[in-house]
N, C-alpha and C. Protein backbone atom coordinates (compact mmCIF):
# COMPACT_ATOMS: atom_id res chain seq x y z
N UNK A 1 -13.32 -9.20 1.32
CA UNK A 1 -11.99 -8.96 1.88
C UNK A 1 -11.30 -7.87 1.08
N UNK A 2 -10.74 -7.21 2.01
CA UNK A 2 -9.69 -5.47 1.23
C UNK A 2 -8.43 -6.40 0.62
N UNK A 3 -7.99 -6.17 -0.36
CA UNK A 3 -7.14 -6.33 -0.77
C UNK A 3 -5.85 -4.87 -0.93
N UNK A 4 -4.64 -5.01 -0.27
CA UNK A 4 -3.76 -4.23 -0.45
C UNK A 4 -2.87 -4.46 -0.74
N UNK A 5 -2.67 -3.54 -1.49
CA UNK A 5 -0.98 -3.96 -2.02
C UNK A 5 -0.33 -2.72 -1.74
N UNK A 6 1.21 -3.10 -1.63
CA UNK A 6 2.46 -2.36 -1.54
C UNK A 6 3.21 -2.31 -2.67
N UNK A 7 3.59 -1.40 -3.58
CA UNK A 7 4.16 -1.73 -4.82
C UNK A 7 5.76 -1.07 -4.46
N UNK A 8 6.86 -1.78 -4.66
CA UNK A 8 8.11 -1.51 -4.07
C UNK A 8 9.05 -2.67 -4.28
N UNK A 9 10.34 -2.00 -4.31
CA UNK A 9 11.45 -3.35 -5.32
C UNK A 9 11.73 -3.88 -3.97
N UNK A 10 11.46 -3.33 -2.45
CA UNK A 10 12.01 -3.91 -1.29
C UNK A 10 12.94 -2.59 -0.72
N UNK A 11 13.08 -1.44 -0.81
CA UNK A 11 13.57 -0.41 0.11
C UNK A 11 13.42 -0.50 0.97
N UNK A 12 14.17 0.76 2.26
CA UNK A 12 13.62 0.50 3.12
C UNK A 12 11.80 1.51 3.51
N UNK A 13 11.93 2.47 2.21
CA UNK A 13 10.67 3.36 2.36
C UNK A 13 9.63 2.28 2.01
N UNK A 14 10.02 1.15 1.19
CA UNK A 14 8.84 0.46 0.58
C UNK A 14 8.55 -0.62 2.08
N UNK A 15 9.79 -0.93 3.04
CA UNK A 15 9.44 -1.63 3.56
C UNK A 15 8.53 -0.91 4.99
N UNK A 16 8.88 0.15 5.01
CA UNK A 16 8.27 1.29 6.19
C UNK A 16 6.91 1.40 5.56
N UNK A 17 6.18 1.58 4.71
CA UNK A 17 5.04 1.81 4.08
C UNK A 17 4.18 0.53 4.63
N UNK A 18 4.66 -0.58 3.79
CA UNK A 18 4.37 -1.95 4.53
C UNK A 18 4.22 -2.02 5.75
N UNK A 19 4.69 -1.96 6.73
CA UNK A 19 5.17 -1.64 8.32
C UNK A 19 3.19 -0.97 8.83
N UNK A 20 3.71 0.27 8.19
CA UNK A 20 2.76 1.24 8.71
C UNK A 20 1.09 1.21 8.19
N UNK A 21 1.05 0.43 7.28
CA UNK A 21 0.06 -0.10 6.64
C UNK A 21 -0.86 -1.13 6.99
N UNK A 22 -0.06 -2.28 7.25
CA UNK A 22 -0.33 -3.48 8.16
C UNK A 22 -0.88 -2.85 9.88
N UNK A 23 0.02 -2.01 10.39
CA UNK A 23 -0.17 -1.95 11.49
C UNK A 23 -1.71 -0.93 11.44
N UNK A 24 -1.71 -0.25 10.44
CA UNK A 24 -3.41 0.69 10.47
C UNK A 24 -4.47 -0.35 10.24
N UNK A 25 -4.00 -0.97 9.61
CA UNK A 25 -5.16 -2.27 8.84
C UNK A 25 -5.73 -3.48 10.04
N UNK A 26 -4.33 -3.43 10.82
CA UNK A 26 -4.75 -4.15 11.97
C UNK A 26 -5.77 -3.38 13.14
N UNK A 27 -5.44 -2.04 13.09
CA UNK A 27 -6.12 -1.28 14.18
C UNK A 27 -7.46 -1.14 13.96
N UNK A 28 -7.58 -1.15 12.78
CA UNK A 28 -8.85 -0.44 11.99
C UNK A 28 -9.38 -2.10 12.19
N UNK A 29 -9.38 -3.16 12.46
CA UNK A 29 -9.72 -4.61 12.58
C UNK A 29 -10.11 -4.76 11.28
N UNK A 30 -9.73 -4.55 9.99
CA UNK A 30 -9.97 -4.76 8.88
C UNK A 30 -9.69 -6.36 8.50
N UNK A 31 -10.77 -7.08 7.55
CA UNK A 31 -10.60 -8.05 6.65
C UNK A 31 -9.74 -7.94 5.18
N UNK A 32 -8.31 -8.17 5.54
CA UNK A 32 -7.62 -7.61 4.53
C UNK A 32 -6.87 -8.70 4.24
N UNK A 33 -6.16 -8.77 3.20
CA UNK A 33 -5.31 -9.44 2.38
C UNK A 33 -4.05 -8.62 1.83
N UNK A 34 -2.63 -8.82 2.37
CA UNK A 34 -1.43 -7.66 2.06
C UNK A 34 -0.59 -8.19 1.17
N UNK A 35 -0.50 -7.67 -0.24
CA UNK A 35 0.36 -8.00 -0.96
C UNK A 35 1.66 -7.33 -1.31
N UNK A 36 2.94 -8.00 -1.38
CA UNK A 36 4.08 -6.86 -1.66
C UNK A 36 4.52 -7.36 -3.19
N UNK A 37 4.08 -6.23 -4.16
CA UNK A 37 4.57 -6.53 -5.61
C UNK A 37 6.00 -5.95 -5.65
N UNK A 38 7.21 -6.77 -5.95
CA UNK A 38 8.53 -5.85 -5.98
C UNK A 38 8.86 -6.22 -7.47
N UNK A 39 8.04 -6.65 -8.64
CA UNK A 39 8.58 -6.93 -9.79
C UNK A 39 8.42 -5.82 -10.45
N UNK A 40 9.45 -5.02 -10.91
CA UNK A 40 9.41 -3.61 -11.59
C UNK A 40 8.32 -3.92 -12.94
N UNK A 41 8.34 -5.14 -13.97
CA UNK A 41 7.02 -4.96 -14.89
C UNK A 41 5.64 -4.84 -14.51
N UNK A 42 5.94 -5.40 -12.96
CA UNK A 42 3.92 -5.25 -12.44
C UNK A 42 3.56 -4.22 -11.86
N UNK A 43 4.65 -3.55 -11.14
CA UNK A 43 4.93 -2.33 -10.85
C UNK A 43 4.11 -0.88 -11.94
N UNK A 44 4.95 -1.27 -13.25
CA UNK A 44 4.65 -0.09 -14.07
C UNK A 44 3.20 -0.58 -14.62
N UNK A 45 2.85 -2.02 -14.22
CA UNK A 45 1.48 -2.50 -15.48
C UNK A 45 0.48 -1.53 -14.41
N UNK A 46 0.55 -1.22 -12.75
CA UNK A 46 -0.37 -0.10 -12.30
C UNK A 46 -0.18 1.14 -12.94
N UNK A 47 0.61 1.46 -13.28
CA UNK A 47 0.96 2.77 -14.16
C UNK A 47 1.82 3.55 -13.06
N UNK A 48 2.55 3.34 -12.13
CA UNK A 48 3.04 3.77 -11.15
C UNK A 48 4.63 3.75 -11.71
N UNK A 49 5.67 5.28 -11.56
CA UNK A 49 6.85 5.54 -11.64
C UNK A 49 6.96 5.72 -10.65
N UNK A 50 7.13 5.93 -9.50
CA UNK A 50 7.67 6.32 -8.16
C UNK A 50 7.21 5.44 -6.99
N UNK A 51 8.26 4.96 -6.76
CA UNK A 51 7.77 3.75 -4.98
C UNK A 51 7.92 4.42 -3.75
N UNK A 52 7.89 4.08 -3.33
CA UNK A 52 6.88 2.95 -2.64
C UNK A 52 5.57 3.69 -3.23
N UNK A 53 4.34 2.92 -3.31
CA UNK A 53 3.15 2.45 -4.10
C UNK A 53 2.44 2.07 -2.97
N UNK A 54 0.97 2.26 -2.82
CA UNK A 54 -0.07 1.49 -2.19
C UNK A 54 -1.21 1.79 -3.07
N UNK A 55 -1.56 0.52 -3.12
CA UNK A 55 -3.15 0.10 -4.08
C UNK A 55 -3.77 -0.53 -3.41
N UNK A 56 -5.14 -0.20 -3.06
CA UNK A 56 -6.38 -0.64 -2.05
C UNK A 56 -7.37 -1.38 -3.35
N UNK A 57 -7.60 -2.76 -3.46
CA UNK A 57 -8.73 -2.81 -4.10
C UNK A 57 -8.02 -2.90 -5.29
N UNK A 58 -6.74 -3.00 -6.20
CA UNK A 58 -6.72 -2.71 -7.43
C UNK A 58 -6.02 -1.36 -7.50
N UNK A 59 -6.77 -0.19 -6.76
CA UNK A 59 -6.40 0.95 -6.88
C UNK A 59 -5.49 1.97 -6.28
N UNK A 60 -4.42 2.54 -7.49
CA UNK A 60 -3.40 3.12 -6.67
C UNK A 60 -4.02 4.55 -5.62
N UNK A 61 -3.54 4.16 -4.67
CA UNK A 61 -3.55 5.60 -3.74
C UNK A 61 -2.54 6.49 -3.29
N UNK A 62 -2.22 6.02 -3.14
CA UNK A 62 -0.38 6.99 -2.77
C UNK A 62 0.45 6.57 -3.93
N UNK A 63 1.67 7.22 -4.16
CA UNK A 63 3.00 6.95 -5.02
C UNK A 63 4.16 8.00 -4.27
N UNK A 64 5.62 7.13 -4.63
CA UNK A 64 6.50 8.09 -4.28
C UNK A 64 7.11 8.87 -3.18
N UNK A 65 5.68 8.39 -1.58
CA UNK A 65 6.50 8.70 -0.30
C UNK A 65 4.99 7.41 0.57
N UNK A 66 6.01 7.91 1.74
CA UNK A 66 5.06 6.56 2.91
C UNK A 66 4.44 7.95 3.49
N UNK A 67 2.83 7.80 3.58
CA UNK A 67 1.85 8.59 4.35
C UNK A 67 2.16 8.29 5.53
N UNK A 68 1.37 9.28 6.38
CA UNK A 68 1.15 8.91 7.88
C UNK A 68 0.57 7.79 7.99
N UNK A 69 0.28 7.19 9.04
CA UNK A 69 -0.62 6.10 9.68
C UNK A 69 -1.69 6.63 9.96
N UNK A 70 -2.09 7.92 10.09
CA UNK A 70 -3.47 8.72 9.94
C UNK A 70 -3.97 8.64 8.47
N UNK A 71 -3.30 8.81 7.31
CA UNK A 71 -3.42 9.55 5.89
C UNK A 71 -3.96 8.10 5.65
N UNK A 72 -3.19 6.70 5.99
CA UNK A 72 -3.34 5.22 5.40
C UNK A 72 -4.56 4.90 6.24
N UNK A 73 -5.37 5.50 7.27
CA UNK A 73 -6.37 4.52 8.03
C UNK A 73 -7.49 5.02 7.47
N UNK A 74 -7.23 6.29 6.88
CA UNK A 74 -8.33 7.00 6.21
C UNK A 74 -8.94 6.46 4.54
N UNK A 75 -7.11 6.62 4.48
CA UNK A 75 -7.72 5.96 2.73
C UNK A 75 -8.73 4.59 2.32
N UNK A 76 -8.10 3.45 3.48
CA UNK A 76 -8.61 2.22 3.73
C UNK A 76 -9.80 2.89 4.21
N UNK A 77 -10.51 3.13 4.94
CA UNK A 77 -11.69 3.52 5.47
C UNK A 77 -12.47 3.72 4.29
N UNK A 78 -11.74 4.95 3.71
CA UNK A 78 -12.82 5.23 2.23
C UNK A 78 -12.89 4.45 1.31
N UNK A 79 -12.12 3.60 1.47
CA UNK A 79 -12.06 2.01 0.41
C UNK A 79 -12.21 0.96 0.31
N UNK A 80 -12.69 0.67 1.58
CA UNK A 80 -13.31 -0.55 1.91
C UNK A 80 -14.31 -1.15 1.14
């Protein structure tokens, strides 16, 4: 199972990321698991200064803006 996370205190960019994420993950019929970390210490323990955040697997992929829904079906694809 993919594990994703959203790293974000709850904005609304962090909550649009989420949004657009879920909805690729669903298209893509992925076995996923969506986590939203909004605690600023677990936040920085990825090493991430800028939110909204997405980590596939552990691993950060984006920081600092919400990708397309093209840019997010791809990353998941390559990370599965």
């Amino acid at each position: 199972m993919m594990k994703i996370q959203i790293l974000g205190t709850g904005c609304p960019k962090c909550k649009k990321l989420a949004e657009v994420t879920e909805a690729a993950a669903k298209e893509l019929q992925l076995n996923y698991e969506l986590e939203k970390i909004t605690k600023i210490n677990q936040i920085m323990a990825f090493g991430v200064m800028m939110t909204p955040a997405l980590a596939v697997n552990g691993v950060v992929q984006v920081t600092g803006r919400v990708p397309s829904a093209e840019e997010i079906k791809n990353l998941l694809l390559t990370n599965r």
